[in-house]
N, C-alpha and C. Protein backbone atom coordinates (compact mmCIF):
# COMPACT_ATOMS: atom_id res chain seq x y z
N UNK A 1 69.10 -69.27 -14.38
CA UNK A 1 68.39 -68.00 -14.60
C UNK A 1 69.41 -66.94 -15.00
N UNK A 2 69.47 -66.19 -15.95
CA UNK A 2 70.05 -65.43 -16.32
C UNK A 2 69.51 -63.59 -15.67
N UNK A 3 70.79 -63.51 -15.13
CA UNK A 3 70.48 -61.76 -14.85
C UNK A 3 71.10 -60.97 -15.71
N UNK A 4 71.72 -61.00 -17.03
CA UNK A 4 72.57 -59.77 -17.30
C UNK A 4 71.78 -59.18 -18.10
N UNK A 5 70.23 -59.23 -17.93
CA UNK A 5 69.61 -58.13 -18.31
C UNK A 5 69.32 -57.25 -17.43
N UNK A 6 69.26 -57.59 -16.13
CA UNK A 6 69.41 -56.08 -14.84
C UNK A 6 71.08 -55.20 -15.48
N UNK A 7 72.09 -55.45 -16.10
CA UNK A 7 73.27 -54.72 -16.64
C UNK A 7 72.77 -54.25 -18.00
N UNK A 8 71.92 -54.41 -18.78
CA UNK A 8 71.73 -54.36 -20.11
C UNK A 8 71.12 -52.92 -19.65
N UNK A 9 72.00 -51.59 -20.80
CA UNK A 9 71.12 -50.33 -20.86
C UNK A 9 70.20 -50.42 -20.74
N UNK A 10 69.20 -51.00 -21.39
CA UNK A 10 67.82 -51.07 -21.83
C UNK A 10 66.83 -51.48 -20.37
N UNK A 11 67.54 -51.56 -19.86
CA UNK A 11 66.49 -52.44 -18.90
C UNK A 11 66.88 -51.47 -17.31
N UNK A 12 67.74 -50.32 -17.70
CA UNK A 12 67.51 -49.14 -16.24
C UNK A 12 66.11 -48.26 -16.23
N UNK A 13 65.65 -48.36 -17.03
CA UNK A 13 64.27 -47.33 -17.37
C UNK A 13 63.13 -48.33 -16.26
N UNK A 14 63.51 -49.59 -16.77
CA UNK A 14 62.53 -50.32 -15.61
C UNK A 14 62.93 -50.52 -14.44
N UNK A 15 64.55 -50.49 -14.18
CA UNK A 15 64.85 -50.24 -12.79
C UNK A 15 64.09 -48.91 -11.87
N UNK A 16 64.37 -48.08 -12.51
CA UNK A 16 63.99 -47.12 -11.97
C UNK A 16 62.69 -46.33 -11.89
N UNK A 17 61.86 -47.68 -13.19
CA UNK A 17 60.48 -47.37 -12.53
C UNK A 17 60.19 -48.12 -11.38
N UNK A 18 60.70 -49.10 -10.96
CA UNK A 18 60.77 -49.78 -9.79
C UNK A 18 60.92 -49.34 -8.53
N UNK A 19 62.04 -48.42 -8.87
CA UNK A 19 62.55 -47.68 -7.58
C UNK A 19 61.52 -46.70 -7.32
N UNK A 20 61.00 -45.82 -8.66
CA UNK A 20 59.73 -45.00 -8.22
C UNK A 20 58.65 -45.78 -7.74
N UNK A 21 58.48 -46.73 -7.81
CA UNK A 21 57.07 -47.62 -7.39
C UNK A 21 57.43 -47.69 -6.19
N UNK A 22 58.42 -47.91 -5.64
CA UNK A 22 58.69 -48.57 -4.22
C UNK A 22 58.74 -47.31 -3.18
N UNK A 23 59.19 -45.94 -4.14
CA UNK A 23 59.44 -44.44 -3.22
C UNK A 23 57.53 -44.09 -3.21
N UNK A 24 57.01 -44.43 -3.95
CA UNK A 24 56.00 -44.10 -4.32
C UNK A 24 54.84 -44.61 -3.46
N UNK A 25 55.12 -46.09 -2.96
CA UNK A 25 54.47 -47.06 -1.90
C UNK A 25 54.60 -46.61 -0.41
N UNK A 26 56.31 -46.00 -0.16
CA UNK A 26 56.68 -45.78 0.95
C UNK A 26 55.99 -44.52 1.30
N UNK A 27 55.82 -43.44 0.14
CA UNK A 27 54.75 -42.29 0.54
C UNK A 27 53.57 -42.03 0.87
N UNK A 28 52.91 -43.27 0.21
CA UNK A 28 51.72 -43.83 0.75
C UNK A 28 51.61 -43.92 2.00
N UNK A 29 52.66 -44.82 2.64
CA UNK A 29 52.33 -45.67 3.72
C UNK A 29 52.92 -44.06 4.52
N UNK A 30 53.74 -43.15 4.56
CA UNK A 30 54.09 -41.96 5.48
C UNK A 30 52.82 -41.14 5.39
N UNK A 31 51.69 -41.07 4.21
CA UNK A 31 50.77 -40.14 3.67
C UNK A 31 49.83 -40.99 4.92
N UNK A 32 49.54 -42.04 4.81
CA UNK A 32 48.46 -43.25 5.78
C UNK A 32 48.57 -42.95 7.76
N UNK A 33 50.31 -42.72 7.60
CA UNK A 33 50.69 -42.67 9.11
C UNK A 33 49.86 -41.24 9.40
N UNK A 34 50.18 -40.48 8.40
CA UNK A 34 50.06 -38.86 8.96
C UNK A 34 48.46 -38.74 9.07
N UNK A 35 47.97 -39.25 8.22
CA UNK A 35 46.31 -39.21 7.80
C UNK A 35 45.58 -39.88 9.27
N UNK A 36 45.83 -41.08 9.93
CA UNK A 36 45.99 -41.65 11.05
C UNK A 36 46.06 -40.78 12.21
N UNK A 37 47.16 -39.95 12.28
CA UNK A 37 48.07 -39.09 13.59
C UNK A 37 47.28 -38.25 13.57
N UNK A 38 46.70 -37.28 12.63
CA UNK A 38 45.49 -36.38 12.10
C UNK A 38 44.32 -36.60 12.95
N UNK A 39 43.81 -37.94 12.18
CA UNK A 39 42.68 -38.02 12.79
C UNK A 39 42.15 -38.50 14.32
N UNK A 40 43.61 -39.51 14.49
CA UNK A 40 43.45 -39.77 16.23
C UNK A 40 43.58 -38.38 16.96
N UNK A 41 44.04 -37.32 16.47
CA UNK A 41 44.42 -36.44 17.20
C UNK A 41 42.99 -35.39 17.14
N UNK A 42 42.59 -35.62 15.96
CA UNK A 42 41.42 -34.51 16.17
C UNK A 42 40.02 -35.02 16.90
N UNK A 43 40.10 -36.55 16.65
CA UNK A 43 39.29 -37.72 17.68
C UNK A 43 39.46 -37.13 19.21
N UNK A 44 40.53 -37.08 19.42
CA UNK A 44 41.65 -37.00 21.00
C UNK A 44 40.71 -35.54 21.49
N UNK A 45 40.89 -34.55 20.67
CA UNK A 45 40.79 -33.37 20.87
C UNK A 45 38.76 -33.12 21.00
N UNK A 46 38.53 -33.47 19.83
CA UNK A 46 36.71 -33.57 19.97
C UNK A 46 35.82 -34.42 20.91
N UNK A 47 36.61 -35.58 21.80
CA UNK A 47 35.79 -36.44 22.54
C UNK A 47 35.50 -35.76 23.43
N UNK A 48 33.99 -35.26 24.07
CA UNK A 48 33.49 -34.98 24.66
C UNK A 48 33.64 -35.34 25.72
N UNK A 49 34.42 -36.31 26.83
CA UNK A 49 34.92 -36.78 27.69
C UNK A 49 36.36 -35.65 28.50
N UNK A 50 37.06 -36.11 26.91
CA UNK A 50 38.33 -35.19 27.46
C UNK A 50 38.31 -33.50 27.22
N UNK A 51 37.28 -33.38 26.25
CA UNK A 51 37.29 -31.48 26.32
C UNK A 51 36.47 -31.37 27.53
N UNK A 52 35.48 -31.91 28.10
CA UNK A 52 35.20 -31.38 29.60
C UNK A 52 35.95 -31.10 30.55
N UNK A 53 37.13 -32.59 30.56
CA UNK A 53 38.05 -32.55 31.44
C UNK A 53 39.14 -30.99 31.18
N UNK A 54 39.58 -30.88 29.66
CA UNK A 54 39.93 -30.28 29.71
C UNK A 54 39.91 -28.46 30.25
N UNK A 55 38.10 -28.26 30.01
CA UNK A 55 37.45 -26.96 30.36
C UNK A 55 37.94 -26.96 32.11
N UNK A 56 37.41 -28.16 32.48
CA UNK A 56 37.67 -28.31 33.86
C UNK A 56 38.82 -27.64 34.60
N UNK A 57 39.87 -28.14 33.81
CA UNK A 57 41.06 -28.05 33.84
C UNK A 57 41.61 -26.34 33.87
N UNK A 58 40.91 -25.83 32.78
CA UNK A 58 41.55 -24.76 32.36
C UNK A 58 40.31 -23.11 33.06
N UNK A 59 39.27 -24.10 33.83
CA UNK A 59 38.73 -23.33 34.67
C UNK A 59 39.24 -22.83 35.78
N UNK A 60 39.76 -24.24 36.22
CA UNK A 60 40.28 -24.23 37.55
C UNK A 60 41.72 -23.76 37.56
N UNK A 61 42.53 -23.22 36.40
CA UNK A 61 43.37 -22.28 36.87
C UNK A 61 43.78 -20.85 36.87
N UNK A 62 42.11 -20.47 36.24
CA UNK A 62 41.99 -19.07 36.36
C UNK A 62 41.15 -18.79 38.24
């Protein structure tokens, strides 16, 4: 198998669309984590279970 076309000028334009594909995947997957953390958190915050507890909570230290 020949590689000395990964050294050939011609063929960095596709390296480095590569490298953008791969920065591009990894933002995804940080965009997915955050989208996730978001929504467990606003889940966390709206369950009617734990905002009672929480009222409870914040009754009882006034």
């Amino acid at each position: 198998m020949n590689l000395n076309w990964i050294f050939d000028m011609e063929a960095t334009p596709i390296i480095g669309a590569s490298l953008m594909i791969g920065s591009s995947i990894f933002m995804y997957i940080v965009a997915f984590l955050a989208v996730m953390a978001i929504g467990g958190y606003l889940t966390y915050r709206t369950s009617p279970k734990r905002k009672q507890r929480r009222e409870d909570k914040r009754n009882s230290e006034r």
